[in-house]
Protein backbone atom coordinates (compact mmCIF):
# COMPACT_ATOMS: atom_id res chain seq x y z
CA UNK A 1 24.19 -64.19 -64.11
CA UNK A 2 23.48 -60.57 -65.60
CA UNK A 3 23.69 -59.50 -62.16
CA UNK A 4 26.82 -60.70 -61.12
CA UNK A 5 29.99 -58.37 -61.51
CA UNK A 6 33.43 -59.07 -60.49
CA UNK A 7 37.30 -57.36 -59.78
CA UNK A 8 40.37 -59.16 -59.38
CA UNK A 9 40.67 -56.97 -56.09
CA UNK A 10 38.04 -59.02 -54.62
CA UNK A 11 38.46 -61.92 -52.01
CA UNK A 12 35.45 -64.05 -52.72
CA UNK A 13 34.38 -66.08 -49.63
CA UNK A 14 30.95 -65.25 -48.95
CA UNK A 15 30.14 -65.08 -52.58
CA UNK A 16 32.28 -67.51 -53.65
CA UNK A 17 29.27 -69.76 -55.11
CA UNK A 18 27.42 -66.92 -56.81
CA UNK A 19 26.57 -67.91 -59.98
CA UNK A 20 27.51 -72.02 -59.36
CA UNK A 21 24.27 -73.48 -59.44
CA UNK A 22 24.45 -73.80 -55.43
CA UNK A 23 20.89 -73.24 -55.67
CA UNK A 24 20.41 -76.62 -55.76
CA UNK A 25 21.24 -78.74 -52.61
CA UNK A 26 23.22 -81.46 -54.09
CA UNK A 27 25.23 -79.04 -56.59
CA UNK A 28 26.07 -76.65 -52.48
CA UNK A 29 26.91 -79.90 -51.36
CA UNK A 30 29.58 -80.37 -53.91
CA UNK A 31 30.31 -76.66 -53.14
CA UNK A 32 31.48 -78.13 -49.56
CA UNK A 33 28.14 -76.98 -48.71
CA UNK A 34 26.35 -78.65 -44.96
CA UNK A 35 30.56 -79.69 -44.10
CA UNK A 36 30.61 -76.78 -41.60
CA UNK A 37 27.75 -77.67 -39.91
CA UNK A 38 28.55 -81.51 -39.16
CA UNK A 39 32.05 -80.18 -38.28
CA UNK A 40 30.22 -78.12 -35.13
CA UNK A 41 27.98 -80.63 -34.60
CA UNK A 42 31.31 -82.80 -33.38
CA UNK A 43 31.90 -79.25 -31.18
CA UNK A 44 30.98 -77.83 -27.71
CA UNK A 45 29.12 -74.68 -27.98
CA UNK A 46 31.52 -72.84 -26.39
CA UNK A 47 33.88 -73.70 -29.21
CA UNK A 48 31.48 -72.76 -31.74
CA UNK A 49 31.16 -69.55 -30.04
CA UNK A 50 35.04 -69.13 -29.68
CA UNK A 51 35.77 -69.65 -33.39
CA UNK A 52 33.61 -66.94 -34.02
CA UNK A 53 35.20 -64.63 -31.57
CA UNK A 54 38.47 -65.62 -33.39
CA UNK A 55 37.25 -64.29 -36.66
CA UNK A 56 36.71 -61.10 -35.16
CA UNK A 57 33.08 -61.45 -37.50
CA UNK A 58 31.23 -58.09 -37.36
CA UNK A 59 27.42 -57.40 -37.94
CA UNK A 60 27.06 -56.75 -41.60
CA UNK A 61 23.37 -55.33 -40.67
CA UNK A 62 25.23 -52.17 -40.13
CA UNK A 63 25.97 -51.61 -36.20
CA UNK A 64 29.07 -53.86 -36.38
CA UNK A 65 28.57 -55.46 -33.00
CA UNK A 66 30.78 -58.38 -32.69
CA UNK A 67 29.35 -61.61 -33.55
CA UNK A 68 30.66 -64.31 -31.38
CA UNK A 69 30.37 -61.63 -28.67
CA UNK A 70 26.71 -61.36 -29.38
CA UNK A 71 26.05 -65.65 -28.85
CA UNK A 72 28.09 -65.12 -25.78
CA UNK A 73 24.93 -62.96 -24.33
CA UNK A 74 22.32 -65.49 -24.69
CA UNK A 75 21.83 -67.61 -20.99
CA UNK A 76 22.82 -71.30 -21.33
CA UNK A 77 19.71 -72.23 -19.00
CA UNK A 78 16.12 -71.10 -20.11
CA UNK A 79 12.92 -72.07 -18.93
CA UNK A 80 11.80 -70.59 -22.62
CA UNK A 81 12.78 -72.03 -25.94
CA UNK A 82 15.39 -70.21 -27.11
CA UNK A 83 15.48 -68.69 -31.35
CA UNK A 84 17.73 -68.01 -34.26
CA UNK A 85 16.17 -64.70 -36.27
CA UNK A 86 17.52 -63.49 -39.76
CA UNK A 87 17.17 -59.97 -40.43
CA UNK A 88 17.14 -59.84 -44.21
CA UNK A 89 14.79 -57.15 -44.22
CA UNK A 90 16.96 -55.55 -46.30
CA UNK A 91 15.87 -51.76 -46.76
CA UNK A 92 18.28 -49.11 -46.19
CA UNK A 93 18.92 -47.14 -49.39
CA UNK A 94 21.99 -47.97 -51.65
CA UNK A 95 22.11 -51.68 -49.86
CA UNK A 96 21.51 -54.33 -52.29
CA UNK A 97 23.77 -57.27 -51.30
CA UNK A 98 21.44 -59.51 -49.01
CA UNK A 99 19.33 -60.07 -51.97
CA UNK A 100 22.39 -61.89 -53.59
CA UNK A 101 22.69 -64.04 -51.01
CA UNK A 102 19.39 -66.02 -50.98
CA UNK A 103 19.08 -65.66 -54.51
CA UNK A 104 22.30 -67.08 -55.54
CA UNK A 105 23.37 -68.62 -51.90
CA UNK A 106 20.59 -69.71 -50.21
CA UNK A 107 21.94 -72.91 -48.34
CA UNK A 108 24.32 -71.14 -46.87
CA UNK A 109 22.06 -69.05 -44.71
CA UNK A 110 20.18 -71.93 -43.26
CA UNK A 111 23.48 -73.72 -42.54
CA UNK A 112 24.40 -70.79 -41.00
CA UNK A 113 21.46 -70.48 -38.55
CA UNK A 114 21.72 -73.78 -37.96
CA UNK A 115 25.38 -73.42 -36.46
CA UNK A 116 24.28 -70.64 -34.37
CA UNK A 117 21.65 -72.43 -32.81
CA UNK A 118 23.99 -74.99 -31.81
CA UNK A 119 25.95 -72.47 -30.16
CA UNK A 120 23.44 -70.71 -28.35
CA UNK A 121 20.88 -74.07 -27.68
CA UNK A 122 18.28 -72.83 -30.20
CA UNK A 123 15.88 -75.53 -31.73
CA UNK A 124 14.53 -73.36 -34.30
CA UNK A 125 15.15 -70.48 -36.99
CA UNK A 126 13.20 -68.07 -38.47
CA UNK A 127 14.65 -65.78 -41.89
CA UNK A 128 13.06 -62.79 -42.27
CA UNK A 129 13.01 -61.70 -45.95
CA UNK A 130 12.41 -58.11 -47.30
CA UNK A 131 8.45 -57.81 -48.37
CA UNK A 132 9.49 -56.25 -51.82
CA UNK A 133 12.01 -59.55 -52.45
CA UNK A 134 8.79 -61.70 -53.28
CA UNK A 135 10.84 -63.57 -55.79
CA UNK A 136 12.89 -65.26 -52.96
CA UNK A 137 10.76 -66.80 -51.49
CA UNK A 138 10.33 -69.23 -53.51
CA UNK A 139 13.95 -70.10 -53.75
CA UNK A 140 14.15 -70.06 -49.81
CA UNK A 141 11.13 -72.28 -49.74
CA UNK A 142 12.71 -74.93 -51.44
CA UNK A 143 16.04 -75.03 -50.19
CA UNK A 144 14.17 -75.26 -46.99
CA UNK A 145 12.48 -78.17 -48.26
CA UNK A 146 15.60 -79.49 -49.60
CA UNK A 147 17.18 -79.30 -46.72
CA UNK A 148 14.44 -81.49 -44.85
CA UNK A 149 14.54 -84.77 -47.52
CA UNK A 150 17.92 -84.58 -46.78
CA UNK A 151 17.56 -84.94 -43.15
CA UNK A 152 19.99 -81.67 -42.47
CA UNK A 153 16.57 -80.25 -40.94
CA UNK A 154 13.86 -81.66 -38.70
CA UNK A 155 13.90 -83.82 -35.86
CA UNK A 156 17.30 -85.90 -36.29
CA UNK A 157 19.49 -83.34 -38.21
CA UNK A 158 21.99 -85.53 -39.73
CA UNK A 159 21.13 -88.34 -37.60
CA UNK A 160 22.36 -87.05 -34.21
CA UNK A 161 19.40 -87.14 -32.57
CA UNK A 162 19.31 -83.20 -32.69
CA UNK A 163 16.25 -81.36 -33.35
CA UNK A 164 16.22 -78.34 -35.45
CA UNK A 165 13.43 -76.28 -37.74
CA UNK A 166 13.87 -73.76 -40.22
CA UNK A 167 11.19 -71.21 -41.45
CA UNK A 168 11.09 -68.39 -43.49
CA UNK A 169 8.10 -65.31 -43.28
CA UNK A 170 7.91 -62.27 -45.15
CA UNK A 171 7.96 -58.50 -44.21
CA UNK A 172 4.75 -56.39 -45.98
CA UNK A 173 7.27 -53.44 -46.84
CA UNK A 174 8.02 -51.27 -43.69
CA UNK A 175 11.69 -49.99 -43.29
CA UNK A 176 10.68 -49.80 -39.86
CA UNK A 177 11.16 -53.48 -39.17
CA UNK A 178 14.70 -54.07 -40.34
CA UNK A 179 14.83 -52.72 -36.48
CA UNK A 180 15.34 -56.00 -34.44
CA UNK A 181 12.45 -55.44 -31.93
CA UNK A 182 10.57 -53.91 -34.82
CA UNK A 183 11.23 -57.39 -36.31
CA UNK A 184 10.23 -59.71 -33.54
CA UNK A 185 7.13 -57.42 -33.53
CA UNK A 186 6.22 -58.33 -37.17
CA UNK A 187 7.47 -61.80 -37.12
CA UNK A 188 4.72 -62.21 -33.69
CA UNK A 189 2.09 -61.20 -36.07
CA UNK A 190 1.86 -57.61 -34.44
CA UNK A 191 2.76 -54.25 -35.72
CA UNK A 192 6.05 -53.71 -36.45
CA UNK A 193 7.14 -50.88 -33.86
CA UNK A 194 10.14 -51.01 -31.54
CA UNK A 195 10.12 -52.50 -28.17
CA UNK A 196 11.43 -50.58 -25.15
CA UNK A 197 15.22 -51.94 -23.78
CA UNK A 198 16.10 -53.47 -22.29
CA UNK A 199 15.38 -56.42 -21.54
CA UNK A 200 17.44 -57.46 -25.00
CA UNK A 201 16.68 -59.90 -27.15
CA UNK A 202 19.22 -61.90 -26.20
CA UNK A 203 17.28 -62.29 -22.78
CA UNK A 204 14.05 -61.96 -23.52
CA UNK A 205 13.37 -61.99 -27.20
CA UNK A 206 11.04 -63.66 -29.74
CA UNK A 207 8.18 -65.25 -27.77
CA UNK A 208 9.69 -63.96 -24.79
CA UNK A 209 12.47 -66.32 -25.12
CA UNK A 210 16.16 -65.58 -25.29
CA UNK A 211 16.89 -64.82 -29.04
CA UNK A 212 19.98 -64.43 -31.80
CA UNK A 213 19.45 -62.13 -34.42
CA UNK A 214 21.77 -61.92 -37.33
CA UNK A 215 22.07 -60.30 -40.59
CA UNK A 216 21.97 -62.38 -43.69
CA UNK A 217 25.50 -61.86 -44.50
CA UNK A 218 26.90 -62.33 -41.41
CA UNK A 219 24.82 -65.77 -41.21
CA UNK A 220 26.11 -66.68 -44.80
CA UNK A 221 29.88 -65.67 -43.33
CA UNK A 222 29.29 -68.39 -40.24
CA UNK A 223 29.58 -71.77 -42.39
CA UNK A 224 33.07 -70.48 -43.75
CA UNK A 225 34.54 -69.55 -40.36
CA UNK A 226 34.01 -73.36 -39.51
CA UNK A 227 35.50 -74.58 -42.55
CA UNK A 228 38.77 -72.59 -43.03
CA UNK A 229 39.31 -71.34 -39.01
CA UNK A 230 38.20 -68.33 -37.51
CA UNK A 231 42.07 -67.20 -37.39
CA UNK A 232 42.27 -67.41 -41.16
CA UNK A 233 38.98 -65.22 -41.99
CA UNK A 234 40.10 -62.63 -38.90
CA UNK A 235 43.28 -62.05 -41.21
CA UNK A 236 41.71 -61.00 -44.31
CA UNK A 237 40.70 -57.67 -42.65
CA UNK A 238 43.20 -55.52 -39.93
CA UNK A 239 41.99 -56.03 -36.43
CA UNK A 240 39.34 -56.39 -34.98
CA UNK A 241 37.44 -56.43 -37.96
CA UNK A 242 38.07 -59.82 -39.53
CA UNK A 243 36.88 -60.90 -42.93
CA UNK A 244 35.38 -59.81 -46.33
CA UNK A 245 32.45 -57.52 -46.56
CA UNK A 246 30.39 -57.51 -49.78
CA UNK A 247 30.25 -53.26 -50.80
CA UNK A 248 27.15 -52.08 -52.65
CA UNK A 249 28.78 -49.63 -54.84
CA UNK A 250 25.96 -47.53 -56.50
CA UNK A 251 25.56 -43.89 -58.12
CA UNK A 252 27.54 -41.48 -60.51
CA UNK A 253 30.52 -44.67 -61.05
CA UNK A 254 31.02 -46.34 -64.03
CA UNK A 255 31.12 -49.63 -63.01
CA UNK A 256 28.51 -50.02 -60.00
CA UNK A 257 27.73 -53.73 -58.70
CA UNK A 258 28.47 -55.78 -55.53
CA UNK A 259 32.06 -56.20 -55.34
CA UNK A 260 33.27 -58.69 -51.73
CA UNK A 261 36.68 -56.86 -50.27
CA UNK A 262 38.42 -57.77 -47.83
CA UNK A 263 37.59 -55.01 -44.53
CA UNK A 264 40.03 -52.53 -44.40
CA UNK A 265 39.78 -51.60 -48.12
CA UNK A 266 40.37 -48.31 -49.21
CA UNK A 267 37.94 -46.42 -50.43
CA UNK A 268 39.55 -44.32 -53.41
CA UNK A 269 40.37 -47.98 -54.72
CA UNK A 270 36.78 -48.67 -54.29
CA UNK A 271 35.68 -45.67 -56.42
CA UNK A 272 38.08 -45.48 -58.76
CA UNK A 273 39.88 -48.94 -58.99
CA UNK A 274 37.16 -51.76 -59.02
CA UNK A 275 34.42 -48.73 -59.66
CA UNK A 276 36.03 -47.51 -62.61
CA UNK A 277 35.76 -43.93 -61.42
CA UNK A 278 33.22 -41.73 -61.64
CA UNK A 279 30.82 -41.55 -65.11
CA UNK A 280 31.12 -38.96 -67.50
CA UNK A 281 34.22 -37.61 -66.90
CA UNK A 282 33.11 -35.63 -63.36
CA UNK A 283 34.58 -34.64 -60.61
CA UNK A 284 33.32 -36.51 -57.39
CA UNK A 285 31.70 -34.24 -54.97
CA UNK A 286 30.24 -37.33 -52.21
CA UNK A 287 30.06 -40.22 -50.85
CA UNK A 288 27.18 -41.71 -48.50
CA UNK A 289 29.53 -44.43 -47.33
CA UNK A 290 27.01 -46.91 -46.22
CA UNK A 291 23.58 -46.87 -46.33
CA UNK A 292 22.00 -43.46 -46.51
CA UNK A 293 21.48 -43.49 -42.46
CA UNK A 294 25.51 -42.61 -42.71
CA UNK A 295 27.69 -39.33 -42.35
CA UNK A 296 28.07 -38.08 -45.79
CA UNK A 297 31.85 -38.27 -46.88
CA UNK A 298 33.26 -35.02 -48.84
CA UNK A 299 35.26 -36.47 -51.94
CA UNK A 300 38.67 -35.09 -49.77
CA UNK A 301 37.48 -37.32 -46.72
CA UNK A 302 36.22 -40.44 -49.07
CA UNK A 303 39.84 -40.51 -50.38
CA UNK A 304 41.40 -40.87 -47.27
CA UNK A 305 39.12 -43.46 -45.40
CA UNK A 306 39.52 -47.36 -45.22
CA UNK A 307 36.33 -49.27 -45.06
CA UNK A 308 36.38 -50.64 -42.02
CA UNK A 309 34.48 -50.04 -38.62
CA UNK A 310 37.07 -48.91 -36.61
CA UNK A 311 38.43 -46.64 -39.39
CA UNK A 312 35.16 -44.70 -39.34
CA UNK A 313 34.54 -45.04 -35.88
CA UNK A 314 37.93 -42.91 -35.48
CA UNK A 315 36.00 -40.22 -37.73
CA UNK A 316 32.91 -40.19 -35.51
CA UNK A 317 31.12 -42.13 -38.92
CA UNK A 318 29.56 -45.78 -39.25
CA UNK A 319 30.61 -48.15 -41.90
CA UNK A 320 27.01 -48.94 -42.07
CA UNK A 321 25.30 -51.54 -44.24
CA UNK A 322 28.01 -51.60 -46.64
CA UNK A 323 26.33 -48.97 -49.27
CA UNK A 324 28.49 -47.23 -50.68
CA UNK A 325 26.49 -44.51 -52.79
CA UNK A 326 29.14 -41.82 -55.52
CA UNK A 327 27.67 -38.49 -55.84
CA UNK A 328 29.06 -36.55 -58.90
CA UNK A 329 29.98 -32.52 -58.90
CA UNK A 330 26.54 -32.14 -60.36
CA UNK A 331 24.71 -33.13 -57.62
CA UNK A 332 22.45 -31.21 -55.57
CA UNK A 333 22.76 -31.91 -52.06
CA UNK A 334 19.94 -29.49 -51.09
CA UNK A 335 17.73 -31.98 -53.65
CA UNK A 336 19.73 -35.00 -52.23
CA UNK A 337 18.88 -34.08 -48.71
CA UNK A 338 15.55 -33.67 -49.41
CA UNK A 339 15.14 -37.08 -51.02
CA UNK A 340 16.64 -38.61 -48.36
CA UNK A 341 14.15 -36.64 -46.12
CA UNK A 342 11.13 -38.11 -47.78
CA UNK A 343 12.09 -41.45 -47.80
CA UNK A 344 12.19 -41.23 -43.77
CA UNK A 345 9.07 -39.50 -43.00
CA UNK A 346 7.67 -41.99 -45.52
CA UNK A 347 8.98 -44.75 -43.43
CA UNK A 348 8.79 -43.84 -39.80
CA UNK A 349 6.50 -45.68 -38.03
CA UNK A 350 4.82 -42.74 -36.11
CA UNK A 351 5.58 -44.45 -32.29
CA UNK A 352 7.95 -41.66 -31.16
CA UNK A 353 7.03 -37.67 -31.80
CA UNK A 354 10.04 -36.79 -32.20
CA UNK A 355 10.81 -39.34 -35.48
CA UNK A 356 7.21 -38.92 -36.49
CA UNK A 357 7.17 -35.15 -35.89
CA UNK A 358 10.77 -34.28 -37.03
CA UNK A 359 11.06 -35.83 -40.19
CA UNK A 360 7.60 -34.14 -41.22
CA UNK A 361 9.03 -30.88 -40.28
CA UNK A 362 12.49 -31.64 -41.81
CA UNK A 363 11.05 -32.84 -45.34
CA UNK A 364 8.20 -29.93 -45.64
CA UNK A 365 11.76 -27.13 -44.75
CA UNK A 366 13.61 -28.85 -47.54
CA UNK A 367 10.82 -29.45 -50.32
CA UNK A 368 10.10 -25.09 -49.54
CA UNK A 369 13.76 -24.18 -49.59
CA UNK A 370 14.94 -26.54 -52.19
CA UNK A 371 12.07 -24.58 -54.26
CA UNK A 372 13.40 -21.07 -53.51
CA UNK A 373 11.38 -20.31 -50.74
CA UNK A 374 13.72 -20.25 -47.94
CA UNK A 375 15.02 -18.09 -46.21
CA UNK A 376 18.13 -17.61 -44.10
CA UNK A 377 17.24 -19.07 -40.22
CA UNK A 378 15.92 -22.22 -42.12
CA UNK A 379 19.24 -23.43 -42.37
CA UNK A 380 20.18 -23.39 -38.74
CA UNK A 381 16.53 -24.69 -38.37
CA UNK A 382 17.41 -27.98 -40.26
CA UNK A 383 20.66 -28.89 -38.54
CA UNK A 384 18.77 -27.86 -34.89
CA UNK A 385 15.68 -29.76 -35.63
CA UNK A 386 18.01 -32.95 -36.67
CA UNK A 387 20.58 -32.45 -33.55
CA UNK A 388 17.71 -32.72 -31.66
CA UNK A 389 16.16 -35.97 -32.85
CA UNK A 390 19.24 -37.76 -32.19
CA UNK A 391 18.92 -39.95 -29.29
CA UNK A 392 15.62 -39.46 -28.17
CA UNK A 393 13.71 -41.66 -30.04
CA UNK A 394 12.53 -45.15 -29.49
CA UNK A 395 14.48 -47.12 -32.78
CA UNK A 396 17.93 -45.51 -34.80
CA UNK A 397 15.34 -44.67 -37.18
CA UNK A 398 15.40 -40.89 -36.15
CA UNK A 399 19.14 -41.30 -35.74
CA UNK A 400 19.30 -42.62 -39.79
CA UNK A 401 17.46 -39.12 -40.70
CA UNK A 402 19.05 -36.82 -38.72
CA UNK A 403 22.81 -37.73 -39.32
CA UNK A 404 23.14 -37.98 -43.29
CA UNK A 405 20.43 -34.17 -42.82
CA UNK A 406 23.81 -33.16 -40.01
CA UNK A 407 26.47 -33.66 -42.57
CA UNK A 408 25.04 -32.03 -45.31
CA UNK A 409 23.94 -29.09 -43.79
CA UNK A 410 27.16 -28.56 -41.85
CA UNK A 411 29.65 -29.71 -44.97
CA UNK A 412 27.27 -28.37 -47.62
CA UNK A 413 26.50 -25.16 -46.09
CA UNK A 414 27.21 -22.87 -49.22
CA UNK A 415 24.84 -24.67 -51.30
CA UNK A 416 21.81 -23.61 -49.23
CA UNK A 417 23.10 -20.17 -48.89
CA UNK A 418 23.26 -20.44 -52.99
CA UNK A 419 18.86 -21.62 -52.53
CA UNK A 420 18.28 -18.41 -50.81
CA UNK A 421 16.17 -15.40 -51.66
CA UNK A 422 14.09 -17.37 -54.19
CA UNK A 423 16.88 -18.79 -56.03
CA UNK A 424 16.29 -21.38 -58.46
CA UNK A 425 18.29 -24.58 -57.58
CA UNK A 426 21.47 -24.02 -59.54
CA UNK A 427 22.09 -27.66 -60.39
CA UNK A 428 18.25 -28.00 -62.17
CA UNK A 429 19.09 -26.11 -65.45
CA UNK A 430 21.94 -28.61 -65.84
CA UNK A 431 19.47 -31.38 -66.73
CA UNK A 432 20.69 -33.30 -64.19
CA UNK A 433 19.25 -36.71 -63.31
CA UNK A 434 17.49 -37.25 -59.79
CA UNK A 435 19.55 -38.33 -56.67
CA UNK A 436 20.52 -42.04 -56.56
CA UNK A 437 17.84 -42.61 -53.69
CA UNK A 438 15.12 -41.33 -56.46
């Protein structure tokens, strides 16, 4: 596939059947495709639920909850029927790997909700797909129906008498909703704003009933944990953080793809091993390390970080959604900022005033000082406005503007004293190309 890339670096588990034809059910079957799932259907829950504790599996949504933890929160008793959800609302700028997945991997997603809702006692599973990714769902659809001829879906899932249904439904193109509440909103035929928590939607969920929700990649990881032992995937990555994680790597390199590394990777071998360094011969200035709702990285800090979630955590960061976004010397970060800016006021749903309200304000400072009209206080302006929507709003999504606006004001600073006094940008009579988010 044109789309596929590769590095020898890479540990290919997750997307070890890119490009094999697993498309088609019998051709994922040969692919040891549906063996996970009969081996947990021979399991307690509890033991499903264990194994994936043992693999130390981490949200690959971007919050890096653990997994198996997660299942552990849903009641074993429920008056209400209980549901599997898959967040592949994929959205956040410079992410791009979900998409892979249930093009090239779709099988592996439904297996994998169907393991989880044998370990939480869920009957049914719903997978969300991103409304601009209107080409998959066709493929979804009929590995979905696929799945049922074979009897691996319906009322006697491999004939054990279990019951279990598979959907899919599409997003209409809000950000907002890659927010889990947001999502059960949607998915309920509402309008996709947040819920107050708690109650959690492990609790009290989709439908009001107690509810899982996953990322597609962690889903897709699921099936493999069965098959080769949660202690064996926890060992690819240090602890704590078990497995392979598949990196988005996007921007001024001169080899950008999808590359699957094993957690724990460093990042200078990211950019400049399996990345090829950065184009044209320049120096790198950034990094947004994973999804542009992360702290910026200055090319001193990107050298020295591992990419994994307690590594960042260390640094006050987030490994995030896994895209990882190269910013050349060239780049303005006043202009980078600012497109960043617009893409969240663009996106916020309006619930909260402070999202709604700050990320007007923010963009409408940035597009006048970016164009030489700033002055001085509007720099202490822009980091105050985005300390203060931090925390206080309903969903992360004021979090995800304010903290890449934080770094770049507070690592960046010269560059906006360089904007002032009607000061051209000094990066625009370079010629250079518009921010990777453009």
């Amino acid at each position: 596939m044109a789309d596929l890339v590769s590095h020898p670096d890479e540990t290919k588990v997750v997307s070890s059947r890119f490009g094999k034809g697993a498309t088609n059910i019998d051709r994922y079957i040969e692919l040891d495709g549906y063996k996970a799932v009969r081996k947990a259907l021979e399991m307690t829950p509890d033991a499903i639920i264990n194994e994936v504790k043992t693999s130390s599996l981490r949200g690959r949504g971007g919050a890096g909850f653990p997994t198996g933890m997660k299942w552990s929160f849903v009641p074993k008793e429920s008056a209400k029927p209980k549901y599997v959800l898959v967040n592949g609302d994929e959205s956040e700028p410079g992410t791009c790997k979900d998409r892979l997945i249930l093009e090239h991997d779709p099988h592996a997603v439904i297996e994998g909700v169907i393991i989880a809702g044998l370990a939480v006692g869920a009957q049914k599973g719903y997978i969300y797909i991103r409304g601009e990714y209107r080409y998959l769902l066709t493929i979804m659809q009929k590995a979905i129906d696929d799945a049922y001829a074979k009897g691996f879906l319906g009322d006697n899932i491999f004939d054990t008498g279990k019951k279990f249904d598979c959907y899919w439904h599409t997003g209409a193109g809000a950000y907002e909703v890659g927010e889990e509440s947001a999502l059960m909103e949607s998915l309920e035929g509402k309008r996709g704003i947040p819920r107050i928590r708690p109650p959690f939607p492990a609790v009290v969920g989709l439908w009001g009933g107690p509810t899982v929700i996953n990322n597609v990649e962690t889903l897709a990881s699921v099936p493999h944990i069965m098959l080769m032992g949660g202690q064996k995937f926890a060992d690819f990555g240090p602890p704590k953080n078990g497995g392979t994680r598949l990196f988005c790597l996007s921007g001024h390199v001169n080899k950008p793809g999808v590359y699957e590394l094993p957690l724990g990777y460093p990042m200078e071998k990211l950019i400049y091993g399996v990345g090829g360094g950065i184009s044209n011969g320049k120096k790198l200035k950034a990094v947004v390390p994973g999804g542009s709702s992360t702290y910026l990285l200055t090319a001193d800090e990107a050298v020295k970080m591992n990419l994994d979630f307690d590594s960042f955590a260390k640094t006050g960061g987030f490994l995030g959604s896994g895209g990882v976004v190269v910013l050349d010397e060239d780049t303005c970060m006043v202009k980078f900022a600012l497109r960043v800016m617009k893409f969240y006021q663009h996106e916020s749903c309006g619930w909260c005033i402070p999202c709604r309200e700050g990320t007007d304000w923010l963009k409408k400072t940035l597009t006048r000082f970016h164009s030489g009209g700033g002055v001085k206080k509007d720099i202490d302006n822009i980091n105050y406005l985005a300390q203060n929507m931090l925390g206080r709003t309903f969903c992360p999504l004021g979090d995800a503007a304010a903290i890449p606006t934080i770094s770049i004001v507070q690592k960046w600073r010269q560059e906006f004293e360089d904007h002032l006094e009607g000061k051209p940008c000094p990066y625009e009579h370079k010629g250079i190309p518009a921010p990777a988010f453009a």
